[in-house]
N, C-alpha and C. Protein backbone atom coordinates (compact mmCIF):
# COMPACT_ATOMS: atom_id res chain seq x y z
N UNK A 1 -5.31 -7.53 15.94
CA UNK A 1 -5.06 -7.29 14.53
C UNK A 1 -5.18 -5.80 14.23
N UNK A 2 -4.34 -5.56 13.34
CA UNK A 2 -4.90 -3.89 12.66
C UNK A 2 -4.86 -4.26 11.18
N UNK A 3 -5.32 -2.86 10.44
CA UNK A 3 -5.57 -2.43 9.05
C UNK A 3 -4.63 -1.37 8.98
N UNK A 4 -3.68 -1.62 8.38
CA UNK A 4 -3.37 -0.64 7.37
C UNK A 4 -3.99 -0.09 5.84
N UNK A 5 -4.01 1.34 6.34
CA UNK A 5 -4.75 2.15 4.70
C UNK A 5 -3.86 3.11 4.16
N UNK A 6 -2.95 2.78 3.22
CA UNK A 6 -2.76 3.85 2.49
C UNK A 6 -3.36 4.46 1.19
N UNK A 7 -3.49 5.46 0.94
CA UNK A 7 -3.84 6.78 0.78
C UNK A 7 -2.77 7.34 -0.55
N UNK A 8 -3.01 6.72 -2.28
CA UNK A 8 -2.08 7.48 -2.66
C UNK A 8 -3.24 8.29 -3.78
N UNK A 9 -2.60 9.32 -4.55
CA UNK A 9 -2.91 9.87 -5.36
C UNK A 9 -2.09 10.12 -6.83
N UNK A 10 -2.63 9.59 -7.74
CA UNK A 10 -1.48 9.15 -8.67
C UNK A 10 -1.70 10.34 -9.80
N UNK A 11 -0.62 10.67 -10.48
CA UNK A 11 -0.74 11.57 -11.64
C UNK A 11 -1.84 10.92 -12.57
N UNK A 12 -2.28 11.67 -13.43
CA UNK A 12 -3.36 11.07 -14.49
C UNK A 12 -2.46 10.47 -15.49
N UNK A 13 -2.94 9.57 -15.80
CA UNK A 13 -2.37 8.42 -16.72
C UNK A 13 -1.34 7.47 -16.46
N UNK A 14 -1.18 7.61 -15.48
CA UNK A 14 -0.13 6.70 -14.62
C UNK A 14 -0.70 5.84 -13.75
N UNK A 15 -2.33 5.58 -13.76
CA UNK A 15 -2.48 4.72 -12.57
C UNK A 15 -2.31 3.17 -13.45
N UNK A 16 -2.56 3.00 -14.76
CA UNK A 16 -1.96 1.45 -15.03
C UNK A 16 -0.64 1.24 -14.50
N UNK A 17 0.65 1.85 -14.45
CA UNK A 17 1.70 1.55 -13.64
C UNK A 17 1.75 1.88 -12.16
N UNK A 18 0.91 2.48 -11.54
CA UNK A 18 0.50 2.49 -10.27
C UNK A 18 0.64 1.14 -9.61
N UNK A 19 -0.78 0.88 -10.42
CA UNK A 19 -1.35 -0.93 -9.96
C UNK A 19 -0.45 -1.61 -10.13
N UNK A 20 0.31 -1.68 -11.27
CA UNK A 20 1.46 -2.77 -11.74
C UNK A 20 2.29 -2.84 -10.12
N UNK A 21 2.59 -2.02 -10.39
CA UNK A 21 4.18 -1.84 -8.94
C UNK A 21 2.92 -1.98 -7.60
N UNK A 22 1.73 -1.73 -7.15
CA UNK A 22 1.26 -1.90 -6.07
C UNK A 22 1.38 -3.92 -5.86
N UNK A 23 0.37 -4.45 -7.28
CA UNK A 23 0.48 -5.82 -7.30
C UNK A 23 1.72 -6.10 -7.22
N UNK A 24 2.93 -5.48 -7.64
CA UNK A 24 4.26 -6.44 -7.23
C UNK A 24 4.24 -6.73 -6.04
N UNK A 25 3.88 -5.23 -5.18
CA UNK A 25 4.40 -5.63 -3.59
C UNK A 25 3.39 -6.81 -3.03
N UNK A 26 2.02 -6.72 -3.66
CA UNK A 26 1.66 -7.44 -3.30
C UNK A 26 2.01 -9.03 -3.04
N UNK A 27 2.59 -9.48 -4.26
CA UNK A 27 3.05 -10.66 -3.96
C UNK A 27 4.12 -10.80 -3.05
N UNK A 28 4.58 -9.91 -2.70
CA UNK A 28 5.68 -9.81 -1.98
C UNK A 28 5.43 -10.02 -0.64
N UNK A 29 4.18 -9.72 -0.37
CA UNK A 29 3.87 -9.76 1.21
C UNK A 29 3.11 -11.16 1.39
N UNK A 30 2.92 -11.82 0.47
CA UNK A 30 2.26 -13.12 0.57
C UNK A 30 3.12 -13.98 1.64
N UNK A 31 4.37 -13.96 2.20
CA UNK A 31 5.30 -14.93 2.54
C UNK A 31 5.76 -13.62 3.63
N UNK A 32 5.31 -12.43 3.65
CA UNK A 32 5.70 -11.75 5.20
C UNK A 32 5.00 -12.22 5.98
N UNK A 33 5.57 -12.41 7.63
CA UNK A 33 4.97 -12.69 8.27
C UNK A 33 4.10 -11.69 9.19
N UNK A 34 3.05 -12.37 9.55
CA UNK A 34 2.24 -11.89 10.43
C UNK A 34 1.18 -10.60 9.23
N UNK A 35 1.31 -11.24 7.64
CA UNK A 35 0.34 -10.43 6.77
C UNK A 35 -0.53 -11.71 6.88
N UNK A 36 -1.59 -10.70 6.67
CA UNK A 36 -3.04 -11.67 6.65
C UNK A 36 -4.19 -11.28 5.15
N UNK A 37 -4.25 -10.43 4.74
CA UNK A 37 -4.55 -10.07 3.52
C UNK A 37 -5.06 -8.86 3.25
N UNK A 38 -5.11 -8.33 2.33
CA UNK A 38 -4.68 -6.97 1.35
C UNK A 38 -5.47 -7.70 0.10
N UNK A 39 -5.87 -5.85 -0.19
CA UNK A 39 -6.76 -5.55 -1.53
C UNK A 39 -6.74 -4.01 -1.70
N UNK A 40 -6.91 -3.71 -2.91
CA UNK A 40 -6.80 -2.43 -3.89
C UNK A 40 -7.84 -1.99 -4.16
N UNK A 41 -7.79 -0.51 -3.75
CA UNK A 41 -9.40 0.14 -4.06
C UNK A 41 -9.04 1.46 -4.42
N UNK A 42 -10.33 1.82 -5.88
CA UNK A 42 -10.12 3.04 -6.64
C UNK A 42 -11.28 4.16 -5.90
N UNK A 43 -11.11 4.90 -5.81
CA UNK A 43 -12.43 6.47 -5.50
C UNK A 43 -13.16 5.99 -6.72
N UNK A 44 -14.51 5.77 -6.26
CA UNK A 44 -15.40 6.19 -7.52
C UNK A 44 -15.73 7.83 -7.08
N UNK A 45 -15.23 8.67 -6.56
CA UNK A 45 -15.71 10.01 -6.64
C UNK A 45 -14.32 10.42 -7.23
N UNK A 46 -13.28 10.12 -7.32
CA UNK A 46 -11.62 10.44 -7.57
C UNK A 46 -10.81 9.92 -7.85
N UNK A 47 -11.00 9.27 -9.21
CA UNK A 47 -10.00 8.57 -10.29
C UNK A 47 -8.70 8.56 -9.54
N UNK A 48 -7.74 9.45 -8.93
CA UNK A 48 -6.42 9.73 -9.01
C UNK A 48 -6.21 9.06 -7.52
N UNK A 49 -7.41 8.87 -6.79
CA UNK A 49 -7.20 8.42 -5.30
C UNK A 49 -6.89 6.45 -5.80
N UNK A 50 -6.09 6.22 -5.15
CA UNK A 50 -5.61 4.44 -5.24
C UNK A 50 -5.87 4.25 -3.58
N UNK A 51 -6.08 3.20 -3.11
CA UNK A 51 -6.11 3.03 -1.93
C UNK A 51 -5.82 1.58 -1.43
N UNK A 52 -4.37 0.94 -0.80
CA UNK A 52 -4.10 -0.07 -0.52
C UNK A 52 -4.77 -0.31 1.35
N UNK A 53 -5.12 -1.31 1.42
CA UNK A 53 -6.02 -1.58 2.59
C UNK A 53 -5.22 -3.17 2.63
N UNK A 54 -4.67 -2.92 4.12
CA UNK A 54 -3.67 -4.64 4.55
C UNK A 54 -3.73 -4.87 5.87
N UNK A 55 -4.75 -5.79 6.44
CA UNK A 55 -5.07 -6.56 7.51
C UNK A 55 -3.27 -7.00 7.92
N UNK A 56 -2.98 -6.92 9.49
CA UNK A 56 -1.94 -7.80 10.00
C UNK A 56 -1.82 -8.34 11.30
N UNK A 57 -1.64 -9.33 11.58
CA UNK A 57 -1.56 -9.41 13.17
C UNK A 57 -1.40 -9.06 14.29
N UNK A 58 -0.11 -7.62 13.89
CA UNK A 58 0.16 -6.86 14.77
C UNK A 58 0.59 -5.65 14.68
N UNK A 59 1.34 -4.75 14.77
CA UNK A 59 1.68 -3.60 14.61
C UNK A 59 3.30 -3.76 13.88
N UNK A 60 3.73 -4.38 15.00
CA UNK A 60 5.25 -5.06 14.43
C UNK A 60 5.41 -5.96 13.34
N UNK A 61 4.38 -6.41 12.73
CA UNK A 61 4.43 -7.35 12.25
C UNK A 61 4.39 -6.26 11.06
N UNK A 62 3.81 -4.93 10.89
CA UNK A 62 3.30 -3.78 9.59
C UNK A 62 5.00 -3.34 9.49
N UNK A 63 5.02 -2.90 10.84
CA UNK A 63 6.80 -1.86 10.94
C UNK A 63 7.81 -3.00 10.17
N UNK A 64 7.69 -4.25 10.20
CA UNK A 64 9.01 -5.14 9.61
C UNK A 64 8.75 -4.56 8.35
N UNK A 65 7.44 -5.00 7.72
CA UNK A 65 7.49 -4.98 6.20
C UNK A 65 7.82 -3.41 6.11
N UNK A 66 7.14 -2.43 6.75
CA UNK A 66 7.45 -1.08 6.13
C UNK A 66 8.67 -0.90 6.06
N UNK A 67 9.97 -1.65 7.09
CA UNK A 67 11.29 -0.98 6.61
C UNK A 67 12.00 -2.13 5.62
N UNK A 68 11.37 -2.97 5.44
CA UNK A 68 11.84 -4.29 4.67
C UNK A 68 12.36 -3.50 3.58
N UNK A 69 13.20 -4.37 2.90
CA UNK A 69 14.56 -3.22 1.74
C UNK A 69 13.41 -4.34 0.09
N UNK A 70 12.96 -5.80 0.35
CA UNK A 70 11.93 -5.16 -1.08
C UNK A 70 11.08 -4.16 -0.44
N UNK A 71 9.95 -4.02 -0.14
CA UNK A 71 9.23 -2.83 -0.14
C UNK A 71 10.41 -1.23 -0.35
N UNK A 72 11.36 -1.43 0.40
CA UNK A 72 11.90 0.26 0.02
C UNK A 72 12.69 0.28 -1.01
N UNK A 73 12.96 -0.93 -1.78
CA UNK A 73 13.00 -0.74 -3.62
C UNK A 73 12.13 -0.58 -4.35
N UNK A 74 10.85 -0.73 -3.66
CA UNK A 74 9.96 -0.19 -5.02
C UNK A 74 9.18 0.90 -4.87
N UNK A 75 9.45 1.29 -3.11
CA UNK A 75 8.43 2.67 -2.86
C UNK A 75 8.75 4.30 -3.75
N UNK A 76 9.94 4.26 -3.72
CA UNK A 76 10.72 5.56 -4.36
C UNK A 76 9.95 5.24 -6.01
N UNK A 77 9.47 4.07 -6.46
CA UNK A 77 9.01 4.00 -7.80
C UNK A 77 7.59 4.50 -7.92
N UNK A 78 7.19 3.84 -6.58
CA UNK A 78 5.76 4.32 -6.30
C UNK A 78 5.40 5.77 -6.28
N UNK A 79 6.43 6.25 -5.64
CA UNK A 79 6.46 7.75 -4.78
C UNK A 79 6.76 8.54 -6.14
N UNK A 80 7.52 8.38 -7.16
CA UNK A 80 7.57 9.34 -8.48
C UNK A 80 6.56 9.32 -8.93
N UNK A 81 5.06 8.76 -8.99
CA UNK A 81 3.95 8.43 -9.53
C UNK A 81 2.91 9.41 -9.16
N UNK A 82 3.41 9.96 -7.90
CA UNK A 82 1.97 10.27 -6.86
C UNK A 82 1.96 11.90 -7.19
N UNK A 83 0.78 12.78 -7.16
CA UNK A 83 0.89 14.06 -7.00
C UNK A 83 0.79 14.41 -5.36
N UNK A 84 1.20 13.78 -4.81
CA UNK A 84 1.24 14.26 -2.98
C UNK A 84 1.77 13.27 -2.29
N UNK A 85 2.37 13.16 -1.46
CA UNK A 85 2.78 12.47 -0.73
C UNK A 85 1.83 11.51 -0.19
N UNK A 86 1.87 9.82 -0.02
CA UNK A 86 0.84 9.14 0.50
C UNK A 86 0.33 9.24 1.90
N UNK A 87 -0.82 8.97 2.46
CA UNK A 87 -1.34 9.31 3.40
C UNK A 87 -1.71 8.10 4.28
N UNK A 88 -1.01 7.62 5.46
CA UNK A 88 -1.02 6.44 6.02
C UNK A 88 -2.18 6.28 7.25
N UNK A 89 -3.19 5.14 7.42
CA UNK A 89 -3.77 5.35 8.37
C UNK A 89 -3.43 3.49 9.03
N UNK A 90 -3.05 3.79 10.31
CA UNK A 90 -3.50 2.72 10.65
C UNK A 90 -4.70 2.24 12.13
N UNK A 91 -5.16 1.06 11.89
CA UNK A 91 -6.30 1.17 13.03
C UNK A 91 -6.22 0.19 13.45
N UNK A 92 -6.32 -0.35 14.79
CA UNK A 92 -7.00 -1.31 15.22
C UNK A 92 -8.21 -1.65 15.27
N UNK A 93 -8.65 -3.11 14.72
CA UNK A 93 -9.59 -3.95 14.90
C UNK A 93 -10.00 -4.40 16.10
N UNK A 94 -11.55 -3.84 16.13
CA UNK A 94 -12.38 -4.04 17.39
C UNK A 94 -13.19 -4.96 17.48
C-alpha cells in the first residue's frame, strides 16, 4: 500500500471553495479502484496550508486516478486557488 500527500496552499479566503472542489473529488474516488481511503487536513500553524492524505493499494492504482479526465476537470479549478504550485509526496507503507 502507499499514501499519497498533497500539499496545497490556498489564497486567503478561498479555502471554503478549496474544500468544496477537494470533497467533490472526493466522492469521486469512492468507486476508483484500488482507493482505500482519504481525509482532509488544515495546518494549525498555517491557515493557507490544505493537505489531502489518500491511502491506495498500489502505485498504479494512484497514476490511473492522477491522469483520470474527472480528476483533470477539476484540478485546473483547484490549481487557480493555490498561491504555489501543490506539493506531492508519496510513500510507502511499512
Amino acid at each position: 500500500m502507499i499514501k499519497v500527500l498533497i500539499e496545497r496552499h490556498v489564497k486567503k479566503g478561498r479555502e471554503g471553495y478549496l474544500i468544496e472542489l477537494l470533497n467533490k473529488l472526493r466522492t469521486e474516488l469512492v468507486s476508483q479502484p484500488g482507493y482505500v481511503s482519504g481525509e482532509l487536513l488544515q495546518s494549525v500553524e498555517d491557515e493557507s496550508a490544505i493537505f489531502a492524505l489518500s491511502t491506495w493499494l498500489s502505485p498504479l492504482d494512484w497514476k490511473s486516478w492522477e491522469g483520470s479526465p474527472k480528476r483533470l476537470e477539476i484540478e485546473p479549478k483547484i490549481d487557480s486557488l493555490l498561491t504555489e504550485p501543490p506539493k506531492l509526496t508519496i510513500a510507502a507503507v511499512l
